[in-house]
PDB file of N, CA and C in Angstrom:
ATOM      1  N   UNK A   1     128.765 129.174  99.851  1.00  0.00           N
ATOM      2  CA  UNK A   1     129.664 128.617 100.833  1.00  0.00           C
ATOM      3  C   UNK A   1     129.988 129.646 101.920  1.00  0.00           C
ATOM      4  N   UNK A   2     129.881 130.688 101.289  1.00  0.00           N
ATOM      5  CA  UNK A   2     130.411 131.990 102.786  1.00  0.00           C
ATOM      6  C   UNK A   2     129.715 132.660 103.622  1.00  0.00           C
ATOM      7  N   UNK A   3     128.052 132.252 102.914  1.00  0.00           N
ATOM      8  CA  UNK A   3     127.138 132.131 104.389  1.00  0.00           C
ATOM      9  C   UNK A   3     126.924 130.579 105.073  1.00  0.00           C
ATOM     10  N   UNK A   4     127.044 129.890 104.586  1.00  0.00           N
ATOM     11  CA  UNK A   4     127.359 128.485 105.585  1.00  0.00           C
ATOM     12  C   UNK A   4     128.583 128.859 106.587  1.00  0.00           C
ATOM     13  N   UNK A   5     129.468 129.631 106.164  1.00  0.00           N
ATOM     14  CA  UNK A   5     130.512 129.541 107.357  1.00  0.00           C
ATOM     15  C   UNK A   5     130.270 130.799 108.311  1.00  0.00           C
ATOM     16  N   UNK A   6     129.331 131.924 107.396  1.00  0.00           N
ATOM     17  CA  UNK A   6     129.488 133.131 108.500  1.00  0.00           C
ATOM     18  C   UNK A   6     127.859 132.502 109.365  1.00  0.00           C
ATOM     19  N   UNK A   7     126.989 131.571 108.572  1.00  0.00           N
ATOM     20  CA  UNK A   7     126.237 131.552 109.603  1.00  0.00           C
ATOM     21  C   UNK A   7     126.548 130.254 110.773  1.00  0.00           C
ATOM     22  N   UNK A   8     127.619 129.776 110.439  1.00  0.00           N
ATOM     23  CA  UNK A   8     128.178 128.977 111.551  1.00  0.00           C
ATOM     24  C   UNK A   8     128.834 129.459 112.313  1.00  0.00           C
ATOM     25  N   UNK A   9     130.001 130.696 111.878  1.00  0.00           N
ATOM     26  CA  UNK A   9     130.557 131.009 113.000  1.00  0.00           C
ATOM     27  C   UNK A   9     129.233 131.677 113.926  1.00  0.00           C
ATOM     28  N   UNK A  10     128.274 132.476 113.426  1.00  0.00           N
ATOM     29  CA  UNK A  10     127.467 132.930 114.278  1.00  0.00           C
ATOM     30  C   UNK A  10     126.603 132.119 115.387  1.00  0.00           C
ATOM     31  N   UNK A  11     126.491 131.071 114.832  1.00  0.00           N
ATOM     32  CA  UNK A  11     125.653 130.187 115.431  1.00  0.00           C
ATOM     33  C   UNK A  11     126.838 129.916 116.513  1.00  0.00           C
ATOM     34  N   UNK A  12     128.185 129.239 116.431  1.00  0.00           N
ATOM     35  CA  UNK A  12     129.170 129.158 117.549  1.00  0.00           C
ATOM     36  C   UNK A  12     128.815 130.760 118.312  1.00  0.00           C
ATOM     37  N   UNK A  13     129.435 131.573 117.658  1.00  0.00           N
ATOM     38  CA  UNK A  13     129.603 132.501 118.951  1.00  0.00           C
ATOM     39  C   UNK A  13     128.445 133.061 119.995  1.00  0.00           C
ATOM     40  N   UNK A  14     127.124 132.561 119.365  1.00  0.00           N
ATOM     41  CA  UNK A  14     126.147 132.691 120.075  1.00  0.00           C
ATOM     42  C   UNK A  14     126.103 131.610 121.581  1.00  0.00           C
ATOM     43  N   UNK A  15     126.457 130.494 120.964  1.00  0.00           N
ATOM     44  CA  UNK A  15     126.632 129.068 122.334  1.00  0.00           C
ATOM     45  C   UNK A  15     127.902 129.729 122.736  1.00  0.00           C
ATOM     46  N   UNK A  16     128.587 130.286 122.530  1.00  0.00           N
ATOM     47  CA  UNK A  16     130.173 130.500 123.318  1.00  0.00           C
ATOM     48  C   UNK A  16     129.328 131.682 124.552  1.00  0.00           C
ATOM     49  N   UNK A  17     128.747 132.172 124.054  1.00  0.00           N
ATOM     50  CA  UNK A  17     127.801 133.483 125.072  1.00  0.00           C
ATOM     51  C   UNK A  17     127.206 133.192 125.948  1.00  0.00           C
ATOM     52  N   UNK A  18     126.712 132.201 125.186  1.00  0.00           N
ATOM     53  CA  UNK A  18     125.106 131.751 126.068  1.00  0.00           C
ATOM     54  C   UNK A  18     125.849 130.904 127.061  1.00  0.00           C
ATOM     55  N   UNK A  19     126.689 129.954 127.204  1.00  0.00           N
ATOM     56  CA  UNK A  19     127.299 129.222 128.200  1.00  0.00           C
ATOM     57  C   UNK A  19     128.294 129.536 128.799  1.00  0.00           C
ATOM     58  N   UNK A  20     128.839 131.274 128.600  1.00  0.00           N
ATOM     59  CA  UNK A  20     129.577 131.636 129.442  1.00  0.00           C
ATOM     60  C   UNK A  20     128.592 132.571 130.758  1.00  0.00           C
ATOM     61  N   UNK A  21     127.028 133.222 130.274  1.00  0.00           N
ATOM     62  CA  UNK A  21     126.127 133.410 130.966  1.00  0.00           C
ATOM     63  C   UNK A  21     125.975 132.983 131.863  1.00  0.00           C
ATOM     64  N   UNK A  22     125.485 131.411 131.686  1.00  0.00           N
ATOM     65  CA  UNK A  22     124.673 130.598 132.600  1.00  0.00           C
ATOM     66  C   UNK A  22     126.077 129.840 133.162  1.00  0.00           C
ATOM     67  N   UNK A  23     127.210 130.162 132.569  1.00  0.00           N
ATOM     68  CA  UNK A  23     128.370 129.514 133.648  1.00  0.00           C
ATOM     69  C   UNK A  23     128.247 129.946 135.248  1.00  0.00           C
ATOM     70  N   UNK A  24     128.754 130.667 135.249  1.00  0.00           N
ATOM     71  CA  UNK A  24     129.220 131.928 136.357  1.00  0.00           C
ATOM     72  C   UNK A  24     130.512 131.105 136.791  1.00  0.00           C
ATOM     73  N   UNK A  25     130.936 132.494 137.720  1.00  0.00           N
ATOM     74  CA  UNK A  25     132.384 131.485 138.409  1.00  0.00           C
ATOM     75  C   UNK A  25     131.745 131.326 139.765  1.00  0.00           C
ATOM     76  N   UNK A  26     132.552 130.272 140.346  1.00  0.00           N
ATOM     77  CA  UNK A  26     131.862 129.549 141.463  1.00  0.00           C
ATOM     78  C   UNK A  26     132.728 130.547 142.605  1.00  0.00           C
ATOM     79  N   UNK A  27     132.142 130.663 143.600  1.00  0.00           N
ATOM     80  CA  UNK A  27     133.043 131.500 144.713  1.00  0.00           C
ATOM     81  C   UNK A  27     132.700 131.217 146.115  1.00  0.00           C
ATOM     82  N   UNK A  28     134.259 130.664 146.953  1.00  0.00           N
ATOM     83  CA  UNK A  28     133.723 130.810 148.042  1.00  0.00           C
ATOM     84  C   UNK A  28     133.371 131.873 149.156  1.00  0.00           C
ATOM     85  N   UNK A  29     132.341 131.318 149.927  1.00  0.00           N
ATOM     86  CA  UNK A  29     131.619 132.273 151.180  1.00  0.00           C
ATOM     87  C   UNK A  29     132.131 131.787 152.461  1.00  0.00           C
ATOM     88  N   UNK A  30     132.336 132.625 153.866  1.00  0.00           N
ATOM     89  CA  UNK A  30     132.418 131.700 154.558  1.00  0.00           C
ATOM     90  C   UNK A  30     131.887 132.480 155.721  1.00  0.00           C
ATOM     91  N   UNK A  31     130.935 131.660 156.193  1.00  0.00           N
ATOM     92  CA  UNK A  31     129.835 131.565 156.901  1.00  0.00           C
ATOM     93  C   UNK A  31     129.105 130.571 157.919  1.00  0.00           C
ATOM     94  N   UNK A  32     127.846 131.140 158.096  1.00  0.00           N
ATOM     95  CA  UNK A  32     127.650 129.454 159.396  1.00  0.00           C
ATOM     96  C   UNK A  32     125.961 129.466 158.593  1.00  0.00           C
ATOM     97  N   UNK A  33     125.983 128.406 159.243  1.00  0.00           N
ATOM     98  CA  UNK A  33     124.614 127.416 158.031  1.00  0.00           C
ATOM     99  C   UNK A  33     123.690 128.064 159.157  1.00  0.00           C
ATOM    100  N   UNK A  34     122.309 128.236 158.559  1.00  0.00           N
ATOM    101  CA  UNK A  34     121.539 128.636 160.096  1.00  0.00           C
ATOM    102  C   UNK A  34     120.117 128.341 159.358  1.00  0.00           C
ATOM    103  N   UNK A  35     118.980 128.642 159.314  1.00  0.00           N
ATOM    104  CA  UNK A  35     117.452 128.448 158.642  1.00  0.00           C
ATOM    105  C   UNK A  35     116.738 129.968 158.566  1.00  0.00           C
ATOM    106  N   UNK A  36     116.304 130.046 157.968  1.00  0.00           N
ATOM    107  CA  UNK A  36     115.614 131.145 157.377  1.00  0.00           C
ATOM    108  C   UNK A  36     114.549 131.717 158.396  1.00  0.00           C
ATOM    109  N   UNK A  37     114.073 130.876 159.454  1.00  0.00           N
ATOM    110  CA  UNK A  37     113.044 131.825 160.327  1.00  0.00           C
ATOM    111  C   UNK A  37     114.105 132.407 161.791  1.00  0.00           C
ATOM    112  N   UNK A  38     115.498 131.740 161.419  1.00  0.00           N
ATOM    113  CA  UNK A  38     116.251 132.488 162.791  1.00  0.00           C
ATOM    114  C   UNK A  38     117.120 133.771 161.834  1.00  0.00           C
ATOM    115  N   UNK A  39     117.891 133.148 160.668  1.00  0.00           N
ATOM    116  CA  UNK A  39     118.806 133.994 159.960  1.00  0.00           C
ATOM    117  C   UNK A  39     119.866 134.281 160.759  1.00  0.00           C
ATOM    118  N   UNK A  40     119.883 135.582 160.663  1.00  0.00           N
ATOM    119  CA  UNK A  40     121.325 136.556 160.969  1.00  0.00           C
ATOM    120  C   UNK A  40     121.384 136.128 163.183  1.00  0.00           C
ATOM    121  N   UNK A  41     119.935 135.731 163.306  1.00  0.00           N
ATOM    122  CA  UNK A  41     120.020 135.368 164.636  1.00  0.00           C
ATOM    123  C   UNK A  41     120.757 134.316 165.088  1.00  0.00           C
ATOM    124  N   UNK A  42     120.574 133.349 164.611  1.00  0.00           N
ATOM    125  CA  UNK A  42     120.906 132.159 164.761  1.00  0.00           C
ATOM    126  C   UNK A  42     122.579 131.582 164.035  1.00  0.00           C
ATOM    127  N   UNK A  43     122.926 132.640 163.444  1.00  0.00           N
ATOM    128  CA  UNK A  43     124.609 132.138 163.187  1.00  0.00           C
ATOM    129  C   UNK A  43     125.836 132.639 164.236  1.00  0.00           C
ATOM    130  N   UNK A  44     125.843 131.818 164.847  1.00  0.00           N
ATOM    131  CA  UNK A  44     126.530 131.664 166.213  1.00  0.00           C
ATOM    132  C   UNK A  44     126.885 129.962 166.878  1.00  0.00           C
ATOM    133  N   UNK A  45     128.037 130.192 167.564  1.00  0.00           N
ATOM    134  CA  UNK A  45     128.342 128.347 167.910  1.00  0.00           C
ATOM    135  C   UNK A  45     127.343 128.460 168.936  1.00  0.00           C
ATOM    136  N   UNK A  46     126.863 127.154 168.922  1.00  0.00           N
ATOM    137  CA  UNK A  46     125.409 127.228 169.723  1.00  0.00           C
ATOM    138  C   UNK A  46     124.683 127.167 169.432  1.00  0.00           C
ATOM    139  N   UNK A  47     124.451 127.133 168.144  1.00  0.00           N
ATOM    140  CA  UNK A  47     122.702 127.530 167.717  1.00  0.00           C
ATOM    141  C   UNK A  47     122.708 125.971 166.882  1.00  0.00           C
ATOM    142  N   UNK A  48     123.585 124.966 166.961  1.00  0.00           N
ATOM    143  CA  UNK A  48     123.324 123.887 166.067  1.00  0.00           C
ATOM    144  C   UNK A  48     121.787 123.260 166.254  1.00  0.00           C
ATOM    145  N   UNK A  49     121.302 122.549 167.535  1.00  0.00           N
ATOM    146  CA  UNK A  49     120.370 122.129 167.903  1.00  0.00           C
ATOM    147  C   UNK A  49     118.799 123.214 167.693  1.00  0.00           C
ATOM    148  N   UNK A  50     119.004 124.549 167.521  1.00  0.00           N
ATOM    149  CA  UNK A  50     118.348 124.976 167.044  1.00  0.00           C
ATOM    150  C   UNK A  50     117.885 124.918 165.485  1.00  0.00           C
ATOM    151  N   UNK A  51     118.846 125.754 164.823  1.00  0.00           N
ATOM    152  CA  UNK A  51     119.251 125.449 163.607  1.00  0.00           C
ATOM    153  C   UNK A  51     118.407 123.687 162.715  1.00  0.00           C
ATOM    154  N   UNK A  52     118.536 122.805 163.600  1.00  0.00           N
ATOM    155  CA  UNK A  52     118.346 121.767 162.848  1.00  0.00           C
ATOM    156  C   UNK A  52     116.856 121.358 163.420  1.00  0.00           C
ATOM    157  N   UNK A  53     116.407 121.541 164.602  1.00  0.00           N
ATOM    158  CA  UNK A  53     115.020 122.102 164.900  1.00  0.00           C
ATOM    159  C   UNK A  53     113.946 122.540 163.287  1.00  0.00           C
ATOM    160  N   UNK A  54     114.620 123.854 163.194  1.00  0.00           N
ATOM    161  CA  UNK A  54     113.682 124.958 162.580  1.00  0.00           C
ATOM    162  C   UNK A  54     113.793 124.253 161.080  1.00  0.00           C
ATOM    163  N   UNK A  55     114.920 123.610 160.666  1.00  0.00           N
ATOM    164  CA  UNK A  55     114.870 122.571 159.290  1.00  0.00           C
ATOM    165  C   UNK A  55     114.372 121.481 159.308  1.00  0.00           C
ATOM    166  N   UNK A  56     114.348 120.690 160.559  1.00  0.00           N
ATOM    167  CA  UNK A  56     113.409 119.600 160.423  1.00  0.00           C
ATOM    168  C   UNK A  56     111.738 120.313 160.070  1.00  0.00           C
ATOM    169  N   UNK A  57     111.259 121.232 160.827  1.00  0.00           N
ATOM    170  CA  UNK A  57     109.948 121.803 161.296  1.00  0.00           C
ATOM    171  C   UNK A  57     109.673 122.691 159.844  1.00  0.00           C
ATOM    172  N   UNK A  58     110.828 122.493 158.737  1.00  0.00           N
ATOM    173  CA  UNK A  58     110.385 123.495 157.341  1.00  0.00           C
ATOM    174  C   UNK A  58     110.899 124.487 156.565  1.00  0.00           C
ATOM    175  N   UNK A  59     111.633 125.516 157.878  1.00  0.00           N
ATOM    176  CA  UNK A  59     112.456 126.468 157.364  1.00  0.00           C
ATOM    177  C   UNK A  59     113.034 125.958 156.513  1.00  0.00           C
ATOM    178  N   UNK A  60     113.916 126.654 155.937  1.00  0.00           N
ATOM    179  CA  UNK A  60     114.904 126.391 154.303  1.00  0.00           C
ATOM    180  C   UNK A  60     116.201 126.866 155.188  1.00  0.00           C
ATOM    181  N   UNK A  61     117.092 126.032 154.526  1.00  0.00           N
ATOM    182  CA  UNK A  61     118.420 126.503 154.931  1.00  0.00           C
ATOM    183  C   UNK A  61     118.575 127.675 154.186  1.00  0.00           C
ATOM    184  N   UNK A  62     119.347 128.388 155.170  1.00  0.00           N
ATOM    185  CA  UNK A  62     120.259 129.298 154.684  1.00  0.00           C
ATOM    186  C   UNK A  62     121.726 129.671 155.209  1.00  0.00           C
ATOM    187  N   UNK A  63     122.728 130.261 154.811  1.00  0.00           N
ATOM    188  CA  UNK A  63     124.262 130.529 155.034  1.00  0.00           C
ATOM    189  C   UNK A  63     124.469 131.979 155.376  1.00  0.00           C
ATOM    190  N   UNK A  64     124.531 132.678 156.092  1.00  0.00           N
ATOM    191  CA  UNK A  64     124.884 133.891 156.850  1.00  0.00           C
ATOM    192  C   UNK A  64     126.370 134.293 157.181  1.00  0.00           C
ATOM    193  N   UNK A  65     126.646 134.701 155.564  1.00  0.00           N
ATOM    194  CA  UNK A  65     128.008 135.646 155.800  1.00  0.00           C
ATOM    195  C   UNK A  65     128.715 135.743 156.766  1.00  0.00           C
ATOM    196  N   UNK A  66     129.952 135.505 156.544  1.00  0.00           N
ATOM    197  CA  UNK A  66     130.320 136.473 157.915  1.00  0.00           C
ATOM    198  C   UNK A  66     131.103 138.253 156.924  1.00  0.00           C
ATOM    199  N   UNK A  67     130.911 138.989 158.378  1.00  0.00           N
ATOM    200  CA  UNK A  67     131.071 140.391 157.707  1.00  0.00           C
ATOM    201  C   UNK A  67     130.109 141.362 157.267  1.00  0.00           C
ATOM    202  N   UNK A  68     129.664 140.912 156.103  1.00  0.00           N
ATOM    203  CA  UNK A  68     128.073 141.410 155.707  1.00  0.00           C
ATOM    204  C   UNK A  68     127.347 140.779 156.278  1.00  0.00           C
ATOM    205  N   UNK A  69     127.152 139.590 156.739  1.00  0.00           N
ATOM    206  CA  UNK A  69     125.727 139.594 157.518  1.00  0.00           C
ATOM    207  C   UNK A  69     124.672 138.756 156.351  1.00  0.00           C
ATOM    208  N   UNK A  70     125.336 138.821 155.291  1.00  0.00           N
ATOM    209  CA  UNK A  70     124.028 138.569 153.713  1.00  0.00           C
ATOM    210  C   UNK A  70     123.591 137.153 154.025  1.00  0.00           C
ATOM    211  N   UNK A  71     122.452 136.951 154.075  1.00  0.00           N
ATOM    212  CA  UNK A  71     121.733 135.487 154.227  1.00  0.00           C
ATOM    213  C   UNK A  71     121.497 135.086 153.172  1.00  0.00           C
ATOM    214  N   UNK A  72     121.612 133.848 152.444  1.00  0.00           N
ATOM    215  CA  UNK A  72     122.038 133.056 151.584  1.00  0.00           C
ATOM    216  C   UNK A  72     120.784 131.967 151.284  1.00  0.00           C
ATOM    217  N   UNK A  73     119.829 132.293 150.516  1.00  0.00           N
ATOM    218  CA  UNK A  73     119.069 130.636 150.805  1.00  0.00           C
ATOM    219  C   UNK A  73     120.007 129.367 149.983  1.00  0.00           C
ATOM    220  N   UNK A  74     119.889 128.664 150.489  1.00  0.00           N
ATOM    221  CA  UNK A  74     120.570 127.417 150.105  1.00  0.00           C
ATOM    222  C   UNK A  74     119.811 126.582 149.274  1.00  0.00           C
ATOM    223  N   UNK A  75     119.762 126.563 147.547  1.00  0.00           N
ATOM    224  CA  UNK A  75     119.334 126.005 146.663  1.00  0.00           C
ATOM    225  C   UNK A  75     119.203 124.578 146.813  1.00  0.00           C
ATOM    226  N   UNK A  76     120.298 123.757 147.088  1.00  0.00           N
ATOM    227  CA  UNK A  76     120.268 122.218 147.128  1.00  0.00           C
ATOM    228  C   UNK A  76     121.030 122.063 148.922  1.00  0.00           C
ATOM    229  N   UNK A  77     120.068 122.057 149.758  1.00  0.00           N
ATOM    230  CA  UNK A  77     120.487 121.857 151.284  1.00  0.00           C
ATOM    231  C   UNK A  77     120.564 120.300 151.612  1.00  0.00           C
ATOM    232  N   UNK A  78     120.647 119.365 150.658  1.00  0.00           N
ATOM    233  CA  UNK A  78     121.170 118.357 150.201  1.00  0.00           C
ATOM    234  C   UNK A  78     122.978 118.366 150.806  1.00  0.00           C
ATOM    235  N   UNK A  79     123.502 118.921 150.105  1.00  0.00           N
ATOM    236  CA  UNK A  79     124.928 119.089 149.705  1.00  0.00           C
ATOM    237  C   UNK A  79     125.804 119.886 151.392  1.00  0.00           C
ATOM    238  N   UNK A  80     124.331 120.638 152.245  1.00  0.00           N
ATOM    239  CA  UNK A  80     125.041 120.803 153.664  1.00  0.00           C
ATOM    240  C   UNK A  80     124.396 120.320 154.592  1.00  0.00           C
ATOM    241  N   UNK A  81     124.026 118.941 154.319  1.00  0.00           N
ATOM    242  CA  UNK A  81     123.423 117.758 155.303  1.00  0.00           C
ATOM    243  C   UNK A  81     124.054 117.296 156.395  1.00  0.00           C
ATOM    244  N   UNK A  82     124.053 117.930 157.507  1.00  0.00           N
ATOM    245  CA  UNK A  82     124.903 117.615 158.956  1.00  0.00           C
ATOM    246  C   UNK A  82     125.614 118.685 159.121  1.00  0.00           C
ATOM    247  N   UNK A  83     125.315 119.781 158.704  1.00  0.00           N
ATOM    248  CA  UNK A  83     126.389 121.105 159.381  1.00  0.00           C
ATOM    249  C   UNK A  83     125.188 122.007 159.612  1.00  0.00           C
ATOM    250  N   UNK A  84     124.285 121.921 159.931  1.00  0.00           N
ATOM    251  CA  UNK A  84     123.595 122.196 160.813  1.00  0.00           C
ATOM    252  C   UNK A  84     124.039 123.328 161.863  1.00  0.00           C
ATOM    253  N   UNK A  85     124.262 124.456 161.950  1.00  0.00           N
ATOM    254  CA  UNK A  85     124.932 125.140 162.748  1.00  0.00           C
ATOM    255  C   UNK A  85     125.960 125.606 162.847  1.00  0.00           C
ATOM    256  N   UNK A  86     126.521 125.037 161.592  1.00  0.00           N
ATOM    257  CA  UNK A  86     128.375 125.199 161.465  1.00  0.00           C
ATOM    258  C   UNK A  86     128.961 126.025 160.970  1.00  0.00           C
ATOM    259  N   UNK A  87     129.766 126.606 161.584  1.00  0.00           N
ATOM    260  CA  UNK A  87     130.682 127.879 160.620  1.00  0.00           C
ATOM    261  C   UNK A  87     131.879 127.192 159.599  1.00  0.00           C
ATOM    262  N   UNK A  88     130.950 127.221 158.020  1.00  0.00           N
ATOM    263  CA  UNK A  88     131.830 126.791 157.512  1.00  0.00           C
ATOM    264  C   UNK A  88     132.269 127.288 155.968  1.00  0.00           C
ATOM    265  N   UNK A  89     133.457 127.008 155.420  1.00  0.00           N
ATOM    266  CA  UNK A  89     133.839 127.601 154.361  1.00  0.00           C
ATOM    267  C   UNK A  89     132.558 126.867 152.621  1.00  0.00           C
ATOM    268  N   UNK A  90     132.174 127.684 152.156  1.00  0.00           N
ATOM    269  CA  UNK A  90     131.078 126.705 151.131  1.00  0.00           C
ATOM    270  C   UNK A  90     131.631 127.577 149.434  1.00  0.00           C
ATOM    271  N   UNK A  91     131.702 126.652 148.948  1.00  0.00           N
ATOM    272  CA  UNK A  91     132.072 126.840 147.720  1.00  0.00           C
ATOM    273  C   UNK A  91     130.820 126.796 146.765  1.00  0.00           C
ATOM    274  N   UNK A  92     130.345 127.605 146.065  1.00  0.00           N
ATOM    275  CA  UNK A  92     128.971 127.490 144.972  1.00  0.00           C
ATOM    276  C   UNK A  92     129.085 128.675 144.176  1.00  0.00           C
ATOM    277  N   UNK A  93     127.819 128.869 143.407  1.00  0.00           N
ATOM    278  CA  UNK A  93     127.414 129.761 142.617  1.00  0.00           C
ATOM    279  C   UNK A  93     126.068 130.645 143.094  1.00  0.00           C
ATOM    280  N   UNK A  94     126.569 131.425 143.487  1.00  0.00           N
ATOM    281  CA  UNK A  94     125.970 132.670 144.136  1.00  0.00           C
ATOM    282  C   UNK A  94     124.972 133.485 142.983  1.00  0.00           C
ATOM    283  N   UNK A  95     123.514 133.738 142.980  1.00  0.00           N
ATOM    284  CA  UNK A  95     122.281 133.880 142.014  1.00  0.00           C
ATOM    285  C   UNK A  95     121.647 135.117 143.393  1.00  0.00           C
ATOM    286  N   UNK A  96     122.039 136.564 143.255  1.00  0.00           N
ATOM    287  CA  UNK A  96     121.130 137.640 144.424  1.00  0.00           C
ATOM    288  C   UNK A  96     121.699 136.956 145.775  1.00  0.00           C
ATOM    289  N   UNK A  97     120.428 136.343 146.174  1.00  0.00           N
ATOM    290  CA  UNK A  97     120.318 136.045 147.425  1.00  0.00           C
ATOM    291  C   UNK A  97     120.234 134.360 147.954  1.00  0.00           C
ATOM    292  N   UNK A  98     121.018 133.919 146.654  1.00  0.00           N
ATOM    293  CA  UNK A  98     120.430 132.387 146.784  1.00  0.00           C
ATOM    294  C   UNK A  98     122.092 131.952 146.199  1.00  0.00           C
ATOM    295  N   UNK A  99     122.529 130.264 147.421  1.00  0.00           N
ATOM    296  CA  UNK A  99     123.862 129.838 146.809  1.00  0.00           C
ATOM    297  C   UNK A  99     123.604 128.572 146.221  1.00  0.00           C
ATOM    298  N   UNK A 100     123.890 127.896 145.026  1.00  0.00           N
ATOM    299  CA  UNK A 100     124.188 126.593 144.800  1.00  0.00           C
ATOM    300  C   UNK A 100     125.382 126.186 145.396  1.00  0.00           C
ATOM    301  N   UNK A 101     125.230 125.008 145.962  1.00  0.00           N
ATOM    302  CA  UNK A 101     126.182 124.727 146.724  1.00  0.00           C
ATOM    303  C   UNK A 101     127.135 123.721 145.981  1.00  0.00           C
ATOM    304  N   UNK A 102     128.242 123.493 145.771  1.00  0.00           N
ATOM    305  CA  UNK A 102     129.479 122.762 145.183  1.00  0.00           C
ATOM    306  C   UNK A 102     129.847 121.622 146.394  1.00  0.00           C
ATOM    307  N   UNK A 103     130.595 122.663 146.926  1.00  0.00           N
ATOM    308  CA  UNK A 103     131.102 121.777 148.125  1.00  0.00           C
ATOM    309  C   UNK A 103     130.975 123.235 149.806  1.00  0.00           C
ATOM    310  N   UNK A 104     131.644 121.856 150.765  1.00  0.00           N
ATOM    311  CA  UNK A 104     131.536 122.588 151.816  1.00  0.00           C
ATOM    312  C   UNK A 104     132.835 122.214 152.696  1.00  0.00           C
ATOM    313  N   UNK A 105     133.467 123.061 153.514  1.00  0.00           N
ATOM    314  CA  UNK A 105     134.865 122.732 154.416  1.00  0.00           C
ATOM    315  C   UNK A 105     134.346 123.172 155.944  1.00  0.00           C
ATOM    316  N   UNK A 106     135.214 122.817 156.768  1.00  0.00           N
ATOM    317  CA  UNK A 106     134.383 122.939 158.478  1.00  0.00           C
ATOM    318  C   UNK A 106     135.585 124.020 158.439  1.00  0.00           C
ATOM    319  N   UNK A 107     135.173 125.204 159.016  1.00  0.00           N
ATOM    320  CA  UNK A 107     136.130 126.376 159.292  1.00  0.00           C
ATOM    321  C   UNK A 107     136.756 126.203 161.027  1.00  0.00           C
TER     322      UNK A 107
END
């Protein structure tokens, strides 16, 4: 009976690990949406009609810090469909250089 329970608690505290791993905490960035062949160029008011240019034509979205400057590829560019250019507050889970996106606010 007292390895059924020590190999259960083990088996729990292993899933308590493993899904605090692959949790992460979600954090917001706030930044302007821009595409990956302009980047750090292209985050500026003004650049919307560009910006949505270079994503129709392929580029990948990406989100460009403000402050650092850090360009962001945007995992599901689904979720910032029409901000196109926008400096805005984005809530996700940040992976290096890449954000899942949660939600998004217009700054």
């Amino acid at each position: 009976m007292r390895k059924v329970v020590m190999s259960m608690f083990a088996f729990v505290l292993v899933l308590t690990a493993a899904s605090a791993a692959f949790a992460g905490d979600a954090q917001t960035v706030n930044g302007w949406v821009s595409d990956s062949k302009c980047g750090v160029k292209g985050a500026h008011d003004g650049a919307a009609e560009c910006t949505k240019k270079c994503i129709e034509g392929g580029a990948s979205m990406v989100v460009v810090t403000d402050g650092d400057q850090k360009v962001l590829t945007v995992q599901n560019p689904e979720a910032l469909k029409g901000h196109d250019g926008h400096h805005i507050a984005v809530t996700g889970h940040v992976d290096g250089d890449k954000i899942h996106v949660d939600s998004a606010k217009m700054l």
